[in-house]
N, C-alpha and C. Protein backbone atom coordinates (compact mmCIF):
# COMPACT_ATOMS: atom_id res chain seq x y z
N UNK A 1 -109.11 3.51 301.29
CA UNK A 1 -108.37 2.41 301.86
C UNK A 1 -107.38 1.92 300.80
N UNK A 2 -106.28 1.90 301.01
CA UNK A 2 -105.10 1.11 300.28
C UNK A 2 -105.22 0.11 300.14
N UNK A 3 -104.63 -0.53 298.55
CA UNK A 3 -104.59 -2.32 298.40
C UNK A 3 -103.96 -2.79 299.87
N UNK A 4 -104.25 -3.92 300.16
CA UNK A 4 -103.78 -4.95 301.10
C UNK A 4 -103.76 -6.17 300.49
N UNK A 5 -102.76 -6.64 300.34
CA UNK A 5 -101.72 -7.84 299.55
C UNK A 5 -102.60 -9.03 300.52
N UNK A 6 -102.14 -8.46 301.64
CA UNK A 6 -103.24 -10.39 302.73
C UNK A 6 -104.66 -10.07 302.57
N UNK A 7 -105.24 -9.42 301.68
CA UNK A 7 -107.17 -9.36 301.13
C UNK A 7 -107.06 -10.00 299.70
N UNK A 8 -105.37 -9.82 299.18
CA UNK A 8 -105.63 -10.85 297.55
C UNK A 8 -105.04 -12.06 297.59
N UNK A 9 -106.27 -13.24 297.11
CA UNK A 9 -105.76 -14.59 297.02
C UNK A 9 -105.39 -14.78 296.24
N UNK A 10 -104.85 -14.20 295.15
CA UNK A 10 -104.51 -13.99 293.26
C UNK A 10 -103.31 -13.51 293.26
N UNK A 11 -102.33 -13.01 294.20
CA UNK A 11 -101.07 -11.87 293.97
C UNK A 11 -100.44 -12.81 293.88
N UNK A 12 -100.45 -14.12 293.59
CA UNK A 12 -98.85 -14.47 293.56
C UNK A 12 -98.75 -15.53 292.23
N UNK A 13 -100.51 -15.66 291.53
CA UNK A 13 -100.13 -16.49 291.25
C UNK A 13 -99.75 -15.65 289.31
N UNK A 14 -99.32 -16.30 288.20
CA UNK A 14 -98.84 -15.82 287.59
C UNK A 14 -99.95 -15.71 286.52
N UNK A 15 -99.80 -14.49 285.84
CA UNK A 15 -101.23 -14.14 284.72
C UNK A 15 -101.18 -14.84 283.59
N UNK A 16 -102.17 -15.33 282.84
CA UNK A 16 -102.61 -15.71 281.57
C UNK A 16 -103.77 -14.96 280.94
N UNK A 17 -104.20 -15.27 279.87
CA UNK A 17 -105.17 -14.65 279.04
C UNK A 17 -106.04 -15.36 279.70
N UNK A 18 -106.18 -16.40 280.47
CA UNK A 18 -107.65 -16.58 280.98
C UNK A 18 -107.58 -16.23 282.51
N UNK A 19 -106.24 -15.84 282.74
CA UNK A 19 -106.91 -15.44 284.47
C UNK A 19 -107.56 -14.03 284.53
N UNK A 20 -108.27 -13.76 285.69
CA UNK A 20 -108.60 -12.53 285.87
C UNK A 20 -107.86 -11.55 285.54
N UNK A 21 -108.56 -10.57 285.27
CA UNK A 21 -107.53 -9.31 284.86
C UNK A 21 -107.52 -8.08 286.26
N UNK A 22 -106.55 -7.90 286.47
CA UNK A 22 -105.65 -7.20 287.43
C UNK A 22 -106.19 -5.69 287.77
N UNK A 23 -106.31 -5.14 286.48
CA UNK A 23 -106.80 -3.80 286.09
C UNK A 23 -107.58 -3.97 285.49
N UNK A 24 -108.51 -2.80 285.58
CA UNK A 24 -109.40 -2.33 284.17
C UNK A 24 -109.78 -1.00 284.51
N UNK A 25 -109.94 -0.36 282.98
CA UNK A 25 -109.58 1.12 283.19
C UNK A 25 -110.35 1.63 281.61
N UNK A 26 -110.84 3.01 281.87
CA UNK A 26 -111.34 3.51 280.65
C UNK A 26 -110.48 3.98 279.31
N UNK A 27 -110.69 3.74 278.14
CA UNK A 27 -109.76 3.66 277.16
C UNK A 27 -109.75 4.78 276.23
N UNK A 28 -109.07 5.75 276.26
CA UNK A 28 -109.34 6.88 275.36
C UNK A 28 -108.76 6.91 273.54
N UNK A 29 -109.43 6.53 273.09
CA UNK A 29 -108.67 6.42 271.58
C UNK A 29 -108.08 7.24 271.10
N UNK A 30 -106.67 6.92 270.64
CA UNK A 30 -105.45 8.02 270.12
C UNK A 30 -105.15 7.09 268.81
N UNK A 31 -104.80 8.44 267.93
CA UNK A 31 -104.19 7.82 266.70
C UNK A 31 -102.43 7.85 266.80
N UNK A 32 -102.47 8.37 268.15
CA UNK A 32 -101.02 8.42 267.87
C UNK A 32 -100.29 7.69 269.15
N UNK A 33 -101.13 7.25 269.85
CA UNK A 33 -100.47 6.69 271.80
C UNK A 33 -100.84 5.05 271.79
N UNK A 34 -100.29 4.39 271.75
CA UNK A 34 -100.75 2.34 272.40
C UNK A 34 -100.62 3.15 273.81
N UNK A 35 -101.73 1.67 274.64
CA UNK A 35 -102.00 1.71 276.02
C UNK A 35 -101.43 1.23 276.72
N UNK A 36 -101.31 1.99 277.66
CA UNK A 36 -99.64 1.63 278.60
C UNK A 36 -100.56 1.13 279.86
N UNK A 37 -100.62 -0.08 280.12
CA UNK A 37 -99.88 -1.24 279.52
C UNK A 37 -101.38 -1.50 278.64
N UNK A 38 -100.51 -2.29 277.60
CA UNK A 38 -101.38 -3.43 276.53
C UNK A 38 -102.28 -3.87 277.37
N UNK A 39 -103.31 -3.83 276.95
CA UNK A 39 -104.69 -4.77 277.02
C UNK A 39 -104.73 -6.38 277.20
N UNK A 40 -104.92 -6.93 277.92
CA UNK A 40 -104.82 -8.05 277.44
C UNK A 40 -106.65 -8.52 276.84
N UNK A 41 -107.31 -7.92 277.28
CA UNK A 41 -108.74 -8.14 275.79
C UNK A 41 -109.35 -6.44 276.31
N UNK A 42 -110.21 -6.51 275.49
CA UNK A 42 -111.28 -5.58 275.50
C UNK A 42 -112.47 -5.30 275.65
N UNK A 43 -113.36 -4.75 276.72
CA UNK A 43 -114.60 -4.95 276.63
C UNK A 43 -115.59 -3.56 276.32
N UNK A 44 -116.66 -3.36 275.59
CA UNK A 44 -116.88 -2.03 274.90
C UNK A 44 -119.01 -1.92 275.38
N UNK A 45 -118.91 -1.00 275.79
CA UNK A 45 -120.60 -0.71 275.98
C UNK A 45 -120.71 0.68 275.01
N UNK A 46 -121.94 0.09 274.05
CA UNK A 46 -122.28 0.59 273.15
C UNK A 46 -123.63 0.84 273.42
N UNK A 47 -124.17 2.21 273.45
CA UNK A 47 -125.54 2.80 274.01
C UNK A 47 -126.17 2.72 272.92
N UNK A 48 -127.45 2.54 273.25
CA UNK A 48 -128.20 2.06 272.33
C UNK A 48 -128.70 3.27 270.98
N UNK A 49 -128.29 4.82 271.52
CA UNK A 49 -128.25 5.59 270.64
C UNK A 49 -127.32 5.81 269.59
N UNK A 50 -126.44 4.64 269.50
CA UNK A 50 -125.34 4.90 268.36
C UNK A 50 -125.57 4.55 266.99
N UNK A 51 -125.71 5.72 266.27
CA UNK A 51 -126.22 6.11 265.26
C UNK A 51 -126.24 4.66 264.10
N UNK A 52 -126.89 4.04 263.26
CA UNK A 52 -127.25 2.49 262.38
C UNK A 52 -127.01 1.59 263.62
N UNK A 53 -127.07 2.06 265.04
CA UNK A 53 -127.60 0.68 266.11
C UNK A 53 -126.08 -0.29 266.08
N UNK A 54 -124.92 0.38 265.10
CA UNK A 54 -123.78 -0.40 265.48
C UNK A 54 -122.33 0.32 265.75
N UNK A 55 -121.66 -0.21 266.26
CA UNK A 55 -120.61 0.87 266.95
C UNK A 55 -119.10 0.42 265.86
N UNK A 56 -117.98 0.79 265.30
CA UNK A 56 -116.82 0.44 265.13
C UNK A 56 -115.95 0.70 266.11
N UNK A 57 -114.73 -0.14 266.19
CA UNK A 57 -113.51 0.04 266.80
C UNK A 57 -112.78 -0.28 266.11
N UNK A 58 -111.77 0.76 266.14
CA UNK A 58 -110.43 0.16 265.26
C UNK A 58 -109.56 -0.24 266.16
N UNK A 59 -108.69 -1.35 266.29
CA UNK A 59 -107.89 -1.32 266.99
C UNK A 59 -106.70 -1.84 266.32
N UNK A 60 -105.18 -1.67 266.90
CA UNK A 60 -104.24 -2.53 266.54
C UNK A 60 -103.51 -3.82 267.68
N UNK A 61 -103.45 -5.36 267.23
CA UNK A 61 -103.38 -6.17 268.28
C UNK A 61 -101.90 -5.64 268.46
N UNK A 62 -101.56 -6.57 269.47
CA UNK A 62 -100.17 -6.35 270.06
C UNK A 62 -98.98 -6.69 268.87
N UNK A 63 -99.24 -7.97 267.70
CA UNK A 63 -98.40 -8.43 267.37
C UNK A 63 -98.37 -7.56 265.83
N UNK A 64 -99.04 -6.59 265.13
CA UNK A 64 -99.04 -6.18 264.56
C UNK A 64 -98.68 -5.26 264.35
N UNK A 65 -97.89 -4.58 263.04
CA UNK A 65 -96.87 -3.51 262.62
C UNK A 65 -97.62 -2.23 262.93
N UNK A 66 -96.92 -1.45 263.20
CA UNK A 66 -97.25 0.14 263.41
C UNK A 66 -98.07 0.52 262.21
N UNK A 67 -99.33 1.08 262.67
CA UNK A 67 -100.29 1.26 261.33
C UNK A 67 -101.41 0.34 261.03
N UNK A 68 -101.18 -0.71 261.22
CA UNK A 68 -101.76 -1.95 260.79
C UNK A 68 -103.23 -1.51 261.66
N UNK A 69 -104.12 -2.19 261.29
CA UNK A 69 -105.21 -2.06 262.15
C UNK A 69 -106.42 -2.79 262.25
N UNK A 70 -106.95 -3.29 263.09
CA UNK A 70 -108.89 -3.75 262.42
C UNK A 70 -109.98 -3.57 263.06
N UNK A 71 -110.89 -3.10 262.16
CA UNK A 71 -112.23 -2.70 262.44
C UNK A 71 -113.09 -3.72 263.00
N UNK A 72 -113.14 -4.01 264.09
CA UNK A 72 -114.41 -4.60 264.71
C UNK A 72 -115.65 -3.94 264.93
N UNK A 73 -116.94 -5.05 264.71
CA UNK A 73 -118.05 -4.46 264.58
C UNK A 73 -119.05 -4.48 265.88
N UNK A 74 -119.77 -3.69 266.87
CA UNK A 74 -120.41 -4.22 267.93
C UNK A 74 -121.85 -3.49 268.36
N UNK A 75 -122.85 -4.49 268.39
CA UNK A 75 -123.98 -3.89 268.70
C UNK A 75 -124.18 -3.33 270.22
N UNK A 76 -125.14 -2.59 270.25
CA UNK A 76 -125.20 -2.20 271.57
C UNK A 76 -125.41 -2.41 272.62
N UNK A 77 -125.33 -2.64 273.81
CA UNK A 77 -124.98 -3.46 275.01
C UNK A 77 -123.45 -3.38 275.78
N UNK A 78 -122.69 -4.40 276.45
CA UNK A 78 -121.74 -4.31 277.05
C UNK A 78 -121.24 -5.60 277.00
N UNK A 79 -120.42 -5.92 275.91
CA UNK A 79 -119.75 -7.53 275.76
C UNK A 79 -118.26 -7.27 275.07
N UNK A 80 -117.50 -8.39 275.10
CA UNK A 80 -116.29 -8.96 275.20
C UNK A 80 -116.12 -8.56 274.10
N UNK A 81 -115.03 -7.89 273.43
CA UNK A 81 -114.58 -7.87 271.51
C UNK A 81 -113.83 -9.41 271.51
N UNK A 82 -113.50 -10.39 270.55
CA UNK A 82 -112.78 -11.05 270.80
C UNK A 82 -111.64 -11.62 271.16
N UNK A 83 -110.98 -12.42 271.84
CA UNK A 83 -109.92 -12.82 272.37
C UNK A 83 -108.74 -12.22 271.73
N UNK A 84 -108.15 -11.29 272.00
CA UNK A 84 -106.99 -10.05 270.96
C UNK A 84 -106.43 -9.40 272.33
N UNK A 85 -104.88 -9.97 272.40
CA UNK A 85 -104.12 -8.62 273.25
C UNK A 85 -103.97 -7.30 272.73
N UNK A 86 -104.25 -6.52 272.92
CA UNK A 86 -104.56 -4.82 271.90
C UNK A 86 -103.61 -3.65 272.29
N UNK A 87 -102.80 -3.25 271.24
CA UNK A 87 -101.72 -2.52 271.97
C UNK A 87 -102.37 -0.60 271.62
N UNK A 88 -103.53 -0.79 271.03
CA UNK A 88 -104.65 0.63 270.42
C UNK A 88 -105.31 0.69 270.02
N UNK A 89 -106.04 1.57 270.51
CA UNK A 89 -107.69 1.70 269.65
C UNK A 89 -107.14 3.24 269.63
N UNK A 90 -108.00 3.15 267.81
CA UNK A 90 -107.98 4.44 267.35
C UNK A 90 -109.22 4.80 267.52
N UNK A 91 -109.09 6.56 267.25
CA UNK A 91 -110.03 7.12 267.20
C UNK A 91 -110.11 7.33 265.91
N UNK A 92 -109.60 7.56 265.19
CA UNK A 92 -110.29 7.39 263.31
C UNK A 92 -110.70 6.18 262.97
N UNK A 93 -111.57 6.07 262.67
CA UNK A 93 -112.53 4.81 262.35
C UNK A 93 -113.27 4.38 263.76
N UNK A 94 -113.32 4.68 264.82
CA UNK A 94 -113.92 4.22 266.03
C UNK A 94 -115.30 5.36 266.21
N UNK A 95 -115.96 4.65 266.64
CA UNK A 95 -117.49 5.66 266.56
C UNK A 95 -117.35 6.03 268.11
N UNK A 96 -117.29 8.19 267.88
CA UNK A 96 -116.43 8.92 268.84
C UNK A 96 -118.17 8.63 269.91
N UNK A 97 -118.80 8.68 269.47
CA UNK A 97 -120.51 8.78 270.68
C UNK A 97 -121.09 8.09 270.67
N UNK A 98 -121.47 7.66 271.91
CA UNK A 98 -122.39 6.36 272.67
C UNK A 98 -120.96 4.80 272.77
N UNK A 99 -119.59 5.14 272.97
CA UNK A 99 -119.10 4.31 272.99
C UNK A 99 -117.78 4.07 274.11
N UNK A 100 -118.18 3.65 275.13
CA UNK A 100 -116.84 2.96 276.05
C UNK A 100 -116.29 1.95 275.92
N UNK A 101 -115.06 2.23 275.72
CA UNK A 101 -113.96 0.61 275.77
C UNK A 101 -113.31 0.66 276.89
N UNK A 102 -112.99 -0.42 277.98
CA UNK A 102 -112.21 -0.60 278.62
C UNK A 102 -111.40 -1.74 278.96
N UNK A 103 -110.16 -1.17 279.18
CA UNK A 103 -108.90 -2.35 278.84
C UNK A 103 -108.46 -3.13 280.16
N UNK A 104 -109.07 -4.47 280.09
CA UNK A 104 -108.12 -5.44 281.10
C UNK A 104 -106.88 -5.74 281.00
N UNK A 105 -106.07 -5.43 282.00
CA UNK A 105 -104.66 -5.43 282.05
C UNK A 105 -104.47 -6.46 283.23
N UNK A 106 -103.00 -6.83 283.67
CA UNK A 106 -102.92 -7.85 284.55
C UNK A 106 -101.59 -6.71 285.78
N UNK A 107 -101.61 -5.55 285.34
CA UNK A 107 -100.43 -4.71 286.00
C UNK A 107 -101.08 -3.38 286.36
């Protein structure tokens, strides 16, 4: 079944970092691609088999220089990284097994 615009009570009104997010979609880490479109946060499930019980992500936020990057730390479960529009997550420095990120977008 196709979107239907008269089933959303949300299409008109305009996005923020706290409204719902629009999209969400699985995030494949590249050292060389940002996510089309930017993230507006990130949320990551980390299986409980990931090797010292903690997962890394590297990511780079939106407002930061090409290269730039930071390692967030997350135990295992399925919760929020913190409040960061994210224009990449790498895969060097990101722990490649037991780890899904996926990116809320508003497009």
């Amino acid at each position: 079944m196709p979107y239907d615009p008269a089933r959303d009570p949300l299409k008109g009104l305009a996005s923020s970092l706290s409204s719902p997010a629009r999209q969400l979609r699985l995030v494949v880490p590249s050292d060389t691609q940002d996510l089309d479109p930017y993230a507006k946060a990130l949320w990551v499930y980390v299986a409980a088999s990931v090797a010292g019980g903690v997962a890394s992500i590297r990511i780079t936020p939106v407002g930061a220089a090409d290269g730039d990057f930071v390692t967030l730390y997350a135990p295992p479960g399925l919760l929020p990284l913190p409040p960061c529009q994210v224009r990449r997550v790498w895969a060097t420095g990101s722990t490649a097994t037991g780890l899904s990120v996926f990116a809320l977008a508003d497009r």
